[in-house]
PDB file of N, CA and C in Angstrom:
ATOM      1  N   UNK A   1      -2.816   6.985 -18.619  1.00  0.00           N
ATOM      2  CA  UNK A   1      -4.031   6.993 -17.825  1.00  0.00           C
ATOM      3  C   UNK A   1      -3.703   6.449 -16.434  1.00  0.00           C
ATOM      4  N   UNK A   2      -4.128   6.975 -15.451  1.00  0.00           N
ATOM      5  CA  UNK A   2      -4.110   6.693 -13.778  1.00  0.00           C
ATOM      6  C   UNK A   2      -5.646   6.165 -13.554  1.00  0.00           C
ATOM      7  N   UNK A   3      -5.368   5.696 -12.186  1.00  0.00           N
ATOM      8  CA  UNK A   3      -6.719   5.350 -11.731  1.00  0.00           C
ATOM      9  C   UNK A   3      -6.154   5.159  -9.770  1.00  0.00           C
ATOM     10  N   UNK A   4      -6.721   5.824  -9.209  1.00  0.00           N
ATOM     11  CA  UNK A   4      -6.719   5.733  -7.849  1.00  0.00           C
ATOM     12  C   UNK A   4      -7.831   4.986  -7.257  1.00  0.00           C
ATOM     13  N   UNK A   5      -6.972   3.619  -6.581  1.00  0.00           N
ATOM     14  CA  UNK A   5      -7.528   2.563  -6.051  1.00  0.00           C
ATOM     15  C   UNK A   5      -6.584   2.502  -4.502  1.00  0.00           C
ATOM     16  N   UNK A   6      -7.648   1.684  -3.911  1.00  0.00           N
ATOM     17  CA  UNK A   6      -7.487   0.993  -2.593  1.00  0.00           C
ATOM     18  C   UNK A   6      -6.165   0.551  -1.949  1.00  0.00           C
ATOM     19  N   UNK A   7      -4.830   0.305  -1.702  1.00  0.00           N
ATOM     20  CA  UNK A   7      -4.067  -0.691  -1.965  1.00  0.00           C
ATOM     21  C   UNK A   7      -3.870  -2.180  -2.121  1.00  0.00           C
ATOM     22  N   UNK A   8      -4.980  -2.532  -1.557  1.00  0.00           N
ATOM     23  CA  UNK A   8      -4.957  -4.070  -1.392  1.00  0.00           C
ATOM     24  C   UNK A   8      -5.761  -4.627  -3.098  1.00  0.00           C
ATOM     25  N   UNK A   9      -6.370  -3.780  -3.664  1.00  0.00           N
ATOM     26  CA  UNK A   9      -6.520  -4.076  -4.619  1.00  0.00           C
ATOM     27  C   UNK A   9      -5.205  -4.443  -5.885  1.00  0.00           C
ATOM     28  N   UNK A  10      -4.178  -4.011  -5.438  1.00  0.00           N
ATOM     29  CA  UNK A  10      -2.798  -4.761  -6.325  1.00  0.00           C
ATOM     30  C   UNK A  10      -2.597  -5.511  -6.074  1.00  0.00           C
ATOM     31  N   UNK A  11      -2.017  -6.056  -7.457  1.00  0.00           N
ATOM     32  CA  UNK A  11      -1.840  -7.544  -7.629  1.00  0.00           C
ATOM     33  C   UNK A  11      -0.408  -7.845  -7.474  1.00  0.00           C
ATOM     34  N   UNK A  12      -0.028  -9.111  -7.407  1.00  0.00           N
ATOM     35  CA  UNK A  12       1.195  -9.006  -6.395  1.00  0.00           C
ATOM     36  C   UNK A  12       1.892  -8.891  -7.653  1.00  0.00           C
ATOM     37  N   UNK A  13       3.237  -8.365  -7.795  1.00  0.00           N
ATOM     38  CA  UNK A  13       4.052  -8.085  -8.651  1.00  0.00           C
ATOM     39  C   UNK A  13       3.400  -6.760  -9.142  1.00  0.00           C
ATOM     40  N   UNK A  14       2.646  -6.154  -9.122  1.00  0.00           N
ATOM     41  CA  UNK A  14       1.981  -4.520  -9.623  1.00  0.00           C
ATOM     42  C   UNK A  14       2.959  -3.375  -8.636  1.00  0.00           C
ATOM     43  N   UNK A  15       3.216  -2.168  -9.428  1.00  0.00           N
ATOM     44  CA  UNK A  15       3.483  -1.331  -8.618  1.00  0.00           C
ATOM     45  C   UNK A  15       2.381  -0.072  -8.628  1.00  0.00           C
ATOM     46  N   UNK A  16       2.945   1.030  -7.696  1.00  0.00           N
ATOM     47  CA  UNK A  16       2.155   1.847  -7.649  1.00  0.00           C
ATOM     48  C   UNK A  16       2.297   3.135  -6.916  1.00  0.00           C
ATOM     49  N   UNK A  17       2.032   4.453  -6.591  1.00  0.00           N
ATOM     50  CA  UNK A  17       2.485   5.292  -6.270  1.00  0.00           C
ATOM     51  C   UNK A  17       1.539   5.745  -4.514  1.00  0.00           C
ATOM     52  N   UNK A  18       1.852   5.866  -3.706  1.00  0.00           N
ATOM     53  CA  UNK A  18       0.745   6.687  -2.433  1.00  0.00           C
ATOM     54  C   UNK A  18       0.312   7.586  -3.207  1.00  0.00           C
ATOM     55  N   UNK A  19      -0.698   8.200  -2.853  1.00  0.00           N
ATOM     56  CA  UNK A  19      -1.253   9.361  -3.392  1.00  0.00           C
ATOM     57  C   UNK A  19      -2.283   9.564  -1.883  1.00  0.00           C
ATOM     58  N   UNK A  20      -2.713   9.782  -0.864  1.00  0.00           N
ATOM     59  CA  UNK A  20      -3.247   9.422   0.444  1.00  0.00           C
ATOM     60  C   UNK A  20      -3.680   8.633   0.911  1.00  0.00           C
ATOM     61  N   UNK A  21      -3.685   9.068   2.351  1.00  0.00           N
ATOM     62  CA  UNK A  21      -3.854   7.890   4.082  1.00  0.00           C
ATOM     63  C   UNK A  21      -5.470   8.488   4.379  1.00  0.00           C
ATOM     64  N   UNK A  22      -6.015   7.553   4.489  1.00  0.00           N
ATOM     65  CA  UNK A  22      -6.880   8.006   4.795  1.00  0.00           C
ATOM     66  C   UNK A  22      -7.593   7.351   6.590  1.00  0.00           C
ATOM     67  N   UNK A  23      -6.367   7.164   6.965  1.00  0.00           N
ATOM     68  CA  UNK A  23      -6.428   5.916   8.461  1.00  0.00           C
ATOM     69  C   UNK A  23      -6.265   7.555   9.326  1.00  0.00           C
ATOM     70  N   UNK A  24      -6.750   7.519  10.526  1.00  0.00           N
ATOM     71  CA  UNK A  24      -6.330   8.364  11.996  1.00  0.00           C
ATOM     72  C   UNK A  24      -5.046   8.189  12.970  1.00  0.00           C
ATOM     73  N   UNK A  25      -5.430   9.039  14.092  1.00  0.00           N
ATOM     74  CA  UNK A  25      -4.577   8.455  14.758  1.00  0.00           C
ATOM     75  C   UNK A  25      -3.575   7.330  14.739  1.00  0.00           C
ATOM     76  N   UNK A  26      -3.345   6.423  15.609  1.00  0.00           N
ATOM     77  CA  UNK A  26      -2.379   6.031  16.039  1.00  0.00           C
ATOM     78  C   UNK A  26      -1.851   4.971  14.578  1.00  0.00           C
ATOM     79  N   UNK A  27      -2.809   4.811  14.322  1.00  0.00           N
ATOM     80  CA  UNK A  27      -2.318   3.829  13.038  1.00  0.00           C
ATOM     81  C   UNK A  27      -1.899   4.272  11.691  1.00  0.00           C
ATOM     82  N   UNK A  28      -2.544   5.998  11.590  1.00  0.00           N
ATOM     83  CA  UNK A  28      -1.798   6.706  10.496  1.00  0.00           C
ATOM     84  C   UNK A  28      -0.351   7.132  10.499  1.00  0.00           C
ATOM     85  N   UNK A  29      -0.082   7.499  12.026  1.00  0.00           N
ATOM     86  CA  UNK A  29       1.341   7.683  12.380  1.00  0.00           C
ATOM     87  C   UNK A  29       2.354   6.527  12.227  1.00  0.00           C
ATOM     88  N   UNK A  30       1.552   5.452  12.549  1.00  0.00           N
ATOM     89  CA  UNK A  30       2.622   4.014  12.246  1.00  0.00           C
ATOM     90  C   UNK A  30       3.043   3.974  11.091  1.00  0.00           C
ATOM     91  N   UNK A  31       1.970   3.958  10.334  1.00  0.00           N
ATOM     92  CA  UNK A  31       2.046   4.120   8.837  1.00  0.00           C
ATOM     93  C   UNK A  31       3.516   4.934   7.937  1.00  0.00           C
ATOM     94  N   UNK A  32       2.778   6.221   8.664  1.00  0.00           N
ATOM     95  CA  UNK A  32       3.707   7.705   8.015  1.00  0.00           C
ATOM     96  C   UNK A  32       4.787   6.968   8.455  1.00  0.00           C
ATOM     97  N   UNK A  33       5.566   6.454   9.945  1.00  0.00           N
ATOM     98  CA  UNK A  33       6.644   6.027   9.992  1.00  0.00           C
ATOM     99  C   UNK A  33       7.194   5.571   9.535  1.00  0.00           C
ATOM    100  N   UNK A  34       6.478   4.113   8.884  1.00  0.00           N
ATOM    101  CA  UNK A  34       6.911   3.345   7.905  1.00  0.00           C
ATOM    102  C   UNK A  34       7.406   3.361   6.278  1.00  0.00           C
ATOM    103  N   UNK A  35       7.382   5.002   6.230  1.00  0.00           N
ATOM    104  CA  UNK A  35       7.628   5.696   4.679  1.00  0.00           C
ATOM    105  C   UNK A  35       6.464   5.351   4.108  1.00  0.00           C
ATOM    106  N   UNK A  36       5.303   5.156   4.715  1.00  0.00           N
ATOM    107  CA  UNK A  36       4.075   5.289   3.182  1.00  0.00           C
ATOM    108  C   UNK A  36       3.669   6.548   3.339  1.00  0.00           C
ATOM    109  N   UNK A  37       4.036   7.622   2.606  1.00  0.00           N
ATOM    110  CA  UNK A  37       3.474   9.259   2.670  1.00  0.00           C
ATOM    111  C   UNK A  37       3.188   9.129   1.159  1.00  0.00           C
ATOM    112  N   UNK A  38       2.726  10.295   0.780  1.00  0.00           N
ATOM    113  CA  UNK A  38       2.024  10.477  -0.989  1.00  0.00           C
ATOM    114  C   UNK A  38       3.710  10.862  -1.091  1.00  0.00           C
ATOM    115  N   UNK A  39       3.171   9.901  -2.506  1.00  0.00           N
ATOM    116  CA  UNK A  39       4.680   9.992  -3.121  1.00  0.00           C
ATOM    117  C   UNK A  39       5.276   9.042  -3.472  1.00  0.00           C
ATOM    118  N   UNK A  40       4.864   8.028  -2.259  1.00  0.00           N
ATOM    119  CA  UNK A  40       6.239   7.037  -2.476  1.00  0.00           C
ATOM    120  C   UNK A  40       5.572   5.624  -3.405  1.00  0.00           C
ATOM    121  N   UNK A  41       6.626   5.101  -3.792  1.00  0.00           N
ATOM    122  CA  UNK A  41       6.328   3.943  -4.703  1.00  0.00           C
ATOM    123  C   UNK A  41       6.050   2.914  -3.965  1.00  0.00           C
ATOM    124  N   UNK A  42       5.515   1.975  -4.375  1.00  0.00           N
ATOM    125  CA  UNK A  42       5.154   0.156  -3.248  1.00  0.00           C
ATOM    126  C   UNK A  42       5.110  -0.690  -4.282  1.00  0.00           C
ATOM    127  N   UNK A  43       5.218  -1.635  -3.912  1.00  0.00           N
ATOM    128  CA  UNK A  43       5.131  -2.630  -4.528  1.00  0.00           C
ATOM    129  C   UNK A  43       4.558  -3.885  -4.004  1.00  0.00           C
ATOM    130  N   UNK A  44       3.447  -4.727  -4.195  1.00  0.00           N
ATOM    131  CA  UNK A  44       2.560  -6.036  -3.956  1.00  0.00           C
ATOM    132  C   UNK A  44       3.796  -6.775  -3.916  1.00  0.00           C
ATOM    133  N   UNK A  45       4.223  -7.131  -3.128  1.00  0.00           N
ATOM    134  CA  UNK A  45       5.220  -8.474  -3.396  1.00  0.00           C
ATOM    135  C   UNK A  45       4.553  -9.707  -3.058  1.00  0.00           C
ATOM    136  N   UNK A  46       3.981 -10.104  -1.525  1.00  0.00           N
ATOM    137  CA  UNK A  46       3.015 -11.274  -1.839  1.00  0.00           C
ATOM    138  C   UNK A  46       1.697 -11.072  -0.784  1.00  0.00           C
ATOM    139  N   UNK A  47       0.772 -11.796  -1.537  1.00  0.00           N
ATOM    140  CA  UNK A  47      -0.493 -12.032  -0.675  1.00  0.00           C
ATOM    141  C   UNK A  47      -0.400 -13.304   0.147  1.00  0.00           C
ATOM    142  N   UNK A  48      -0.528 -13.235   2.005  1.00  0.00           N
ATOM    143  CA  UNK A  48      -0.944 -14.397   2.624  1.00  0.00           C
ATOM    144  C   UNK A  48      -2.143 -14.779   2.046  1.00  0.00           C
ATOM    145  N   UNK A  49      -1.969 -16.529   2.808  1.00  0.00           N
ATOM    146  CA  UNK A  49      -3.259 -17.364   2.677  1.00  0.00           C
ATOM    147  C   UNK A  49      -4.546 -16.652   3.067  1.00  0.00           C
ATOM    148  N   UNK A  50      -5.475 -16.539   2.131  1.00  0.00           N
ATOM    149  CA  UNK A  50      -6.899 -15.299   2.867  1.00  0.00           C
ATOM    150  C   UNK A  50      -6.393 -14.235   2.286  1.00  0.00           C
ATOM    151  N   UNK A  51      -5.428 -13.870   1.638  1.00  0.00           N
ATOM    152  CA  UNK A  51      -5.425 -12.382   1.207  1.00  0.00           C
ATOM    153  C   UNK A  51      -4.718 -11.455   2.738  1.00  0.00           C
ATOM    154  N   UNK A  52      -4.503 -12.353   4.014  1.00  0.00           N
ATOM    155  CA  UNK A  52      -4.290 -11.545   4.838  1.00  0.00           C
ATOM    156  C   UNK A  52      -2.827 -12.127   5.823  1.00  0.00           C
ATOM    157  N   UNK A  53      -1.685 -11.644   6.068  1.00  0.00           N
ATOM    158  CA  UNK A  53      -1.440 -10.261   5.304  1.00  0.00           C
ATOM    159  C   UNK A  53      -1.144 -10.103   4.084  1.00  0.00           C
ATOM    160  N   UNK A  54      -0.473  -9.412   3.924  1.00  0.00           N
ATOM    161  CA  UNK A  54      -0.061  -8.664   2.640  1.00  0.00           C
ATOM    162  C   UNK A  54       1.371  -8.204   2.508  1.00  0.00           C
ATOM    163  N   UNK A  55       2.773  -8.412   1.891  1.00  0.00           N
ATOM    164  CA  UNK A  55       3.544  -8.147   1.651  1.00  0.00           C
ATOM    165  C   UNK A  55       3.833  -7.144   0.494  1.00  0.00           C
ATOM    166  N   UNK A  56       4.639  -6.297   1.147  1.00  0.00           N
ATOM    167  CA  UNK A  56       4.528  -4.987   0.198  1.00  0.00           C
ATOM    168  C   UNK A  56       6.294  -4.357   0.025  1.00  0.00           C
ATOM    169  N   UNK A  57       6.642  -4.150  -0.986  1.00  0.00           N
ATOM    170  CA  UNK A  57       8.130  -3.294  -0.650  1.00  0.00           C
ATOM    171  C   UNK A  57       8.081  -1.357  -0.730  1.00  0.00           C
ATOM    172  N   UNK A  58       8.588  -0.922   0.250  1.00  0.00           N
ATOM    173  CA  UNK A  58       8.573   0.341  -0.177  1.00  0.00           C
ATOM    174  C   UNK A  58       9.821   0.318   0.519  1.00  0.00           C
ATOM    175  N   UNK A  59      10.581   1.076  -0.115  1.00  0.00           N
ATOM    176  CA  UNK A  59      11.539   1.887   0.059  1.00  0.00           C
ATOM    177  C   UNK A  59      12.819   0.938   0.200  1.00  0.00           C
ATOM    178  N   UNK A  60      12.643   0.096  -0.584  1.00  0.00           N
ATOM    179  CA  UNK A  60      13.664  -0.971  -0.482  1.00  0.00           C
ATOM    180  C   UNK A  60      14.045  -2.376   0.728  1.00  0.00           C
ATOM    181  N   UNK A  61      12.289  -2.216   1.583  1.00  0.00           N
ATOM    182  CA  UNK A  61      12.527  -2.998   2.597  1.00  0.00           C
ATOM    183  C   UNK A  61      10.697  -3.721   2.505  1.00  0.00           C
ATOM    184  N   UNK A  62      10.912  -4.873   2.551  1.00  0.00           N
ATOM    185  CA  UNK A  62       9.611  -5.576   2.569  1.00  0.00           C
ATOM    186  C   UNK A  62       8.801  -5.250   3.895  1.00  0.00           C
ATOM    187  N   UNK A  63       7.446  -5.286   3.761  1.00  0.00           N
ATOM    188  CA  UNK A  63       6.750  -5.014   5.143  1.00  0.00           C
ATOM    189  C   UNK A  63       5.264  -5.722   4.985  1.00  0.00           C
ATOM    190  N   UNK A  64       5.087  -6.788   5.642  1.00  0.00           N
ATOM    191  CA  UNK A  64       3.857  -6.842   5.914  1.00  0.00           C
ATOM    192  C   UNK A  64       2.840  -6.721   6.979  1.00  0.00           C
ATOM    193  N   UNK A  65       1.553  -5.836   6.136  1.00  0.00           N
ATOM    194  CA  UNK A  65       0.635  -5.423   6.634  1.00  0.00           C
ATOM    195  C   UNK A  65      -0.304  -5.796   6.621  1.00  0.00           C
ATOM    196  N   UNK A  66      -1.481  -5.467   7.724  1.00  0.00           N
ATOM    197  CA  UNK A  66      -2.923  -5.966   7.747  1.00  0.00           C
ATOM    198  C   UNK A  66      -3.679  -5.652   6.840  1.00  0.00           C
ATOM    199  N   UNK A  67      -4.808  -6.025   6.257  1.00  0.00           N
ATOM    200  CA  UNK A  67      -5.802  -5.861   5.061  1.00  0.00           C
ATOM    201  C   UNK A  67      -6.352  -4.565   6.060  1.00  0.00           C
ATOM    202  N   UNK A  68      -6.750  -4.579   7.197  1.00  0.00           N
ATOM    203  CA  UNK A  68      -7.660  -3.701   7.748  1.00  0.00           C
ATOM    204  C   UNK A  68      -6.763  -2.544   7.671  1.00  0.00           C
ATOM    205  N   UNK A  69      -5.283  -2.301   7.593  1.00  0.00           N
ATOM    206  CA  UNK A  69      -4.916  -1.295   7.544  1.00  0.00           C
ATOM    207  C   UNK A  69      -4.661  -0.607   6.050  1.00  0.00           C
ATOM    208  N   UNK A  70      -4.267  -2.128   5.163  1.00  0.00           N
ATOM    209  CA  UNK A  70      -4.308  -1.122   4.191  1.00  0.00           C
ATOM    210  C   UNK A  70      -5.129  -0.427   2.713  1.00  0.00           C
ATOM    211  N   UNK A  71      -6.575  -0.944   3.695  1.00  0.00           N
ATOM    212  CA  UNK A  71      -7.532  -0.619   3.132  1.00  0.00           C
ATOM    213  C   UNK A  71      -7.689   0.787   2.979  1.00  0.00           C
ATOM    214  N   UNK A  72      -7.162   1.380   3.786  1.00  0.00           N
ATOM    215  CA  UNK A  72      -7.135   3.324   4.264  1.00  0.00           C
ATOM    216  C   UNK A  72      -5.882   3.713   3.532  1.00  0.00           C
ATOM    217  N   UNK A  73      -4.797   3.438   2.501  1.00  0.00           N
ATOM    218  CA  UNK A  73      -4.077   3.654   2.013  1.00  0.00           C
ATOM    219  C   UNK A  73      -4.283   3.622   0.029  1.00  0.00           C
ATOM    220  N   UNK A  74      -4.307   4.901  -0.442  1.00  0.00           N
ATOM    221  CA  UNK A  74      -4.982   4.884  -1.722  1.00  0.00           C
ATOM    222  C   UNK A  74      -3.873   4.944  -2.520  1.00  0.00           C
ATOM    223  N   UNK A  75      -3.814   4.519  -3.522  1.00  0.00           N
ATOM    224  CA  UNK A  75      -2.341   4.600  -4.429  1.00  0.00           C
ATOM    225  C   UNK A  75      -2.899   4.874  -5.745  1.00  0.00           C
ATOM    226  N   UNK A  76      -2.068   5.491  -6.770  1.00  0.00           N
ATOM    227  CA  UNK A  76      -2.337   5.794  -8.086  1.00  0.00           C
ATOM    228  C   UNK A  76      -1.412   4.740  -8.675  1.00  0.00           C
ATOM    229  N   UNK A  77      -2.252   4.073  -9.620  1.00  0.00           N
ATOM    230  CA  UNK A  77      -1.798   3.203 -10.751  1.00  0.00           C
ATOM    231  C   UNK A  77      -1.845   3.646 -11.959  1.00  0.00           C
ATOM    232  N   UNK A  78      -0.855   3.440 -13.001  1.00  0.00           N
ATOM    233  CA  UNK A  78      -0.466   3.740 -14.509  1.00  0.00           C
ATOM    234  C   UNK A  78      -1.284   2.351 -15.408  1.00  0.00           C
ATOM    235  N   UNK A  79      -2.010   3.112 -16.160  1.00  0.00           N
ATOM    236  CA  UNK A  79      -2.039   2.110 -17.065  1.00  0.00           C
ATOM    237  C   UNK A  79      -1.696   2.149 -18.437  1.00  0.00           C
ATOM    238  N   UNK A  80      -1.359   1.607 -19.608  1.00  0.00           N
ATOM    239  CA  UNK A  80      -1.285   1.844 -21.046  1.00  0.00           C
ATOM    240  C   UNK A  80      -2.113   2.106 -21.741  1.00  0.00           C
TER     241      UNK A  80
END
């Protein structure tokens, strides 16, 4: 079973798959740069103080991002 959620809704140590961006312009392109396209895997590695930012691994390199950005980023999760 899947369920397509928000990204910031993972919990740190959860993984999860892109499945779409739903951000514009200039900040979707940052994004796409950064290897988050549908497809790719991420991973919650840690939440700042406030939930903001957010540490995430994709593609074998940690990156943290703003809550406001990756609220527009939807990922599919596996469950048992």
């Amino acid at each position: 079973m899947s369920q397509n959620i928000p990204l910031t809704q993972l919990h740190e140590g959860q993984k999860a798959q892109v499945s779409m961006l739903l951000s514009t312009g200039n900040i979707r392109r940052r994004l796409q740069d950064l290897g988050i396209v549908a497809g790719t895997s991420i991973e919650c590695v840690q939440k700042g103080p406030g939930g903001d930012p957010i540490a995430y691994k994709i593609r074998n390199t940690i990156i943290a991002l703003r809550l406001e950005d990756v609220n527009t980023i939807i990922v599919t999760t596996k469950f048992k």
